[in-house]
Protein backbone atom coordinates (compact mmCIF):
# COMPACT_ATOMS: atom_id res chain seq x y z
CA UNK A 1 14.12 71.29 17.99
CA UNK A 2 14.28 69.99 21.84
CA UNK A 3 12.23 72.37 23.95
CA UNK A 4 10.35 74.03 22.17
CA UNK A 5 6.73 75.49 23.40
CA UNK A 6 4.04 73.71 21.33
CA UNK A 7 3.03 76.60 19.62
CA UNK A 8 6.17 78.01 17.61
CA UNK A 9 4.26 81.51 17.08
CA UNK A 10 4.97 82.30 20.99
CA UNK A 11 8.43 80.72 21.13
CA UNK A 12 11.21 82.89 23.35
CA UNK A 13 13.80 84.18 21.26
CA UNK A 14 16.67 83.29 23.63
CA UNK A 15 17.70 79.32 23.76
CA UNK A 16 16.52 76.73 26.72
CA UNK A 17 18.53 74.74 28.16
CA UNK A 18 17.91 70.85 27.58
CA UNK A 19 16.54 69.10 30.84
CA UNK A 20 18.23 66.64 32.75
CA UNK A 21 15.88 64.52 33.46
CA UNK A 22 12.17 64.15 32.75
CA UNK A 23 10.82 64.93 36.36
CA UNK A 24 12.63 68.77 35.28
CA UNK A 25 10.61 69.55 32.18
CA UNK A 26 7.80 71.85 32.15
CA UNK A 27 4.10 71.23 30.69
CA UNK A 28 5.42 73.41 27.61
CA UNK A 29 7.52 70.33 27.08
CA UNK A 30 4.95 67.46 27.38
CA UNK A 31 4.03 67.47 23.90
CA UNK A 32 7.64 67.13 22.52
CA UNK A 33 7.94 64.19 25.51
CA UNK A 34 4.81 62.81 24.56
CA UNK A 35 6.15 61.90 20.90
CA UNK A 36 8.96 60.09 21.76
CA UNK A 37 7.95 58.17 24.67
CA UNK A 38 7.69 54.07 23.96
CA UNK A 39 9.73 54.94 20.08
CA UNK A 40 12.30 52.84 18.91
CA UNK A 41 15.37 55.11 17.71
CA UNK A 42 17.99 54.10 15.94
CA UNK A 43 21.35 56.57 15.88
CA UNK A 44 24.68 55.90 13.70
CA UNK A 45 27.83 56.63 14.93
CA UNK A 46 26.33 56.86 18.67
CA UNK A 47 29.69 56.59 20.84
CA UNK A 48 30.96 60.43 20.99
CA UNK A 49 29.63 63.86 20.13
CA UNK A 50 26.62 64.39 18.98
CA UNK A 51 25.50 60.70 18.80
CA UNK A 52 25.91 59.88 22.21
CA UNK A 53 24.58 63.24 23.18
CA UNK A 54 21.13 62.25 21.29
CA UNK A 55 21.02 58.71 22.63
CA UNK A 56 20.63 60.37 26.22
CA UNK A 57 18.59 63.24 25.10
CA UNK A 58 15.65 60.71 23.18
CA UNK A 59 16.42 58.63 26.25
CA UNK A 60 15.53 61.28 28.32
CA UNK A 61 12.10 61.81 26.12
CA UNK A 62 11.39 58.15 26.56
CA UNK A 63 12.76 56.70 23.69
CA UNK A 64 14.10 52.81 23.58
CA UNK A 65 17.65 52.61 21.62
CA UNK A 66 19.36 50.73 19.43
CA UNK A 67 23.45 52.31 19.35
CA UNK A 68 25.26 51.54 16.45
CA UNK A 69 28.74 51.42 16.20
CA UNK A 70 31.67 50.45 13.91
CA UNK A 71 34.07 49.40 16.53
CA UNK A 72 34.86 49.78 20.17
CA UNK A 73 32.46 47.61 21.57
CA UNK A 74 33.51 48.91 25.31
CA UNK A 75 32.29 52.55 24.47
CA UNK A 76 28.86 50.63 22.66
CA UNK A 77 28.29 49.06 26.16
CA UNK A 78 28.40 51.91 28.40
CA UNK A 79 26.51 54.20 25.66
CA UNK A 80 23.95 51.31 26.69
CA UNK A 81 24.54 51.44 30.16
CA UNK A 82 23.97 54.95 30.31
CA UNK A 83 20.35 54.88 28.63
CA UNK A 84 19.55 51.73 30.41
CA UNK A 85 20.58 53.95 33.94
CA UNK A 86 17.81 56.75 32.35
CA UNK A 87 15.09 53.45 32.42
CA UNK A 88 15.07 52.67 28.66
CA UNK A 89 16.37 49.90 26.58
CA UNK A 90 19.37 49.59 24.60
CA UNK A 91 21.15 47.78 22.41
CA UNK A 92 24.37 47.86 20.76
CA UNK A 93 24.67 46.41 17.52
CA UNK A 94 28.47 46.67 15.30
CA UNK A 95 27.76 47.30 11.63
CA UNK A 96 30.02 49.14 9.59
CA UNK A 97 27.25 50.97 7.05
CA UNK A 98 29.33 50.78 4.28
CA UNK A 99 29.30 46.80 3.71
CA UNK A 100 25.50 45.73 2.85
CA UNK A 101 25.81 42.56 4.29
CA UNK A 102 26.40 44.33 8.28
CA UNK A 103 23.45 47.06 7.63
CA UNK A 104 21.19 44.13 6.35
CA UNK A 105 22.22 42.13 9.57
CA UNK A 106 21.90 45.20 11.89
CA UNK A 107 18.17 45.73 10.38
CA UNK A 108 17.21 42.28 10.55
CA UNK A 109 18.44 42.33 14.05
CA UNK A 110 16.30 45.57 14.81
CA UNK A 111 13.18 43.25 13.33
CA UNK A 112 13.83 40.43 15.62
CA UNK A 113 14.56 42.77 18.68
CA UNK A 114 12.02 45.69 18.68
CA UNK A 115 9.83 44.44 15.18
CA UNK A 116 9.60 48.11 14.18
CA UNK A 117 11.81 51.35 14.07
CA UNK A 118 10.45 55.04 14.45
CA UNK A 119 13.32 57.16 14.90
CA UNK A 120 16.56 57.18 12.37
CA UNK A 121 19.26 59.42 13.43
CA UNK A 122 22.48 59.37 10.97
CA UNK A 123 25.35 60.44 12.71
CA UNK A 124 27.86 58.12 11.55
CA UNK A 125 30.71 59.74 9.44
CA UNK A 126 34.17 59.58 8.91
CA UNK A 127 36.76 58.45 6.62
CA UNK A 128 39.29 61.03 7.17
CA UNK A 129 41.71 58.71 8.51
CA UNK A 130 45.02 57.52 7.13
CA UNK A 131 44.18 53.86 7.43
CA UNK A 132 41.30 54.20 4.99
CA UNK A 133 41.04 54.04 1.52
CA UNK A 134 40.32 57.53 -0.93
CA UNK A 135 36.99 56.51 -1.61
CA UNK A 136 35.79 55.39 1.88
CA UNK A 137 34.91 58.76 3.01
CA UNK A 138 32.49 59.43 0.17
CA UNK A 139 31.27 55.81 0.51
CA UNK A 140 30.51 56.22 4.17
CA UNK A 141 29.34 59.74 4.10
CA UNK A 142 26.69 59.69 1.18
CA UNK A 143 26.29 56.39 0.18
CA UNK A 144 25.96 54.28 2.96
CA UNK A 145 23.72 57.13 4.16
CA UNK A 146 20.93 56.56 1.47
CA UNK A 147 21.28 52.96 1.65
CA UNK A 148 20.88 52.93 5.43
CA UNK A 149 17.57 54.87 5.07
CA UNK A 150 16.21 53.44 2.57
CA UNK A 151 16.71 49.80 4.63
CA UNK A 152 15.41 51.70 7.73
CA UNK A 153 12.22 52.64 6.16
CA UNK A 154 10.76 49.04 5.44
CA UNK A 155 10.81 48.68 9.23
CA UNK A 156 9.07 52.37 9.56
C-alpha cells in the first residue's frame, strides 16, 4: 500500500523500501503523504509488531495517534513518545476491546480528545494464552472486532 506511484498502471514490479522520514520521500509519494497528513488514526494492539510499526509509519505520513493498548502502560508511553519525537500527537488510551464498557470509554475519550476519527487500524489479537478463558480468543478476535468498528464509525 505505502509507496506506491500514484498511478498503479506504471508501478515497479520490485518492492520500495518505506522512508524514514518525510524529508526522504519522493514526489511519487506526495499523494499517499498528502492523505494522511492532519488524520486522526486509531490502531489496536499498537505496542509490538505490526501495530507499533504502523503507528510510526502513519506518523511518518502525518498522521495524529491515538495507541491502544490492553496493558503495559510503560510500552503505551514510549509508543507515544516515539510518534510525538516524529512531531505528531499521541495518546495512549487502555481498553481491553472485549468489555463494551472500556471500547465505549476509549471512543468517548477519542470524541473529547480529537472530536473525530479517520483512520481505524485493528491489530489487536490474541487469546492464545494459558491465563485466558476458551472463548476469549474468538471473543477478542471477531467479535470485539465488529463491535470496535462499528463504534469507530459514528465518529467517522
Amino acid at each position: 500500500m505505502f509507496g506506491l506511484p500514484v498511478n498503479p498502471a506504471t508501478a515497479r514490479k520490485q518492492a520500495r523500501p518505506f522512508p524514514t522520514s518525510l524529508s526522504n520521500l519522493k514526489p511519487v509519494f506526495l499523494g499517499h503523504v498528502a492523505a494522511f497528513v492532519g488524520r486522526v488514526s486509531l490502531v489496536t494492539g499498537a505496542l509490538r509488531g505490526i501495530g507499533a510499526e504502523t503507528t510510526t509509519k502513519l506518523a511518518l505520513l502525518g498522521s495524529d495517534l491515538i495507541i491502544n493498548y490492553r496493558s503495559k502502560s510503560t510500552r503505551a508511553d514510549q509508543v507515544c513518545e516515539e510518534v510525538t519525537n516524529l512531531g505528531r500527537n499521541a495518546i495512549a488510551i487502555q481498553a481491553d476491546l472485549t468489555i463494551d464498557s472500556e471500547l465505549e470509554a476509549m471512543m468517548s475519550t477519542i470524541q473529547q480528545v480529537y472530536k473525530r476519527l479517520d483512520v481505524l487500524m485493528l491489530n489487536a489479537s490474541g487469546g492464545l494464552e494459558q491465563e485466558t478463558e476458551e472463548v476469549y480468543a474468538m471473543t477478542l478476535n471477531h467479535t470485539a472486532q465488529l463491535k470496535t468498528a462499528r463504534a469507530a464509525t459514528k465518529l467517522m
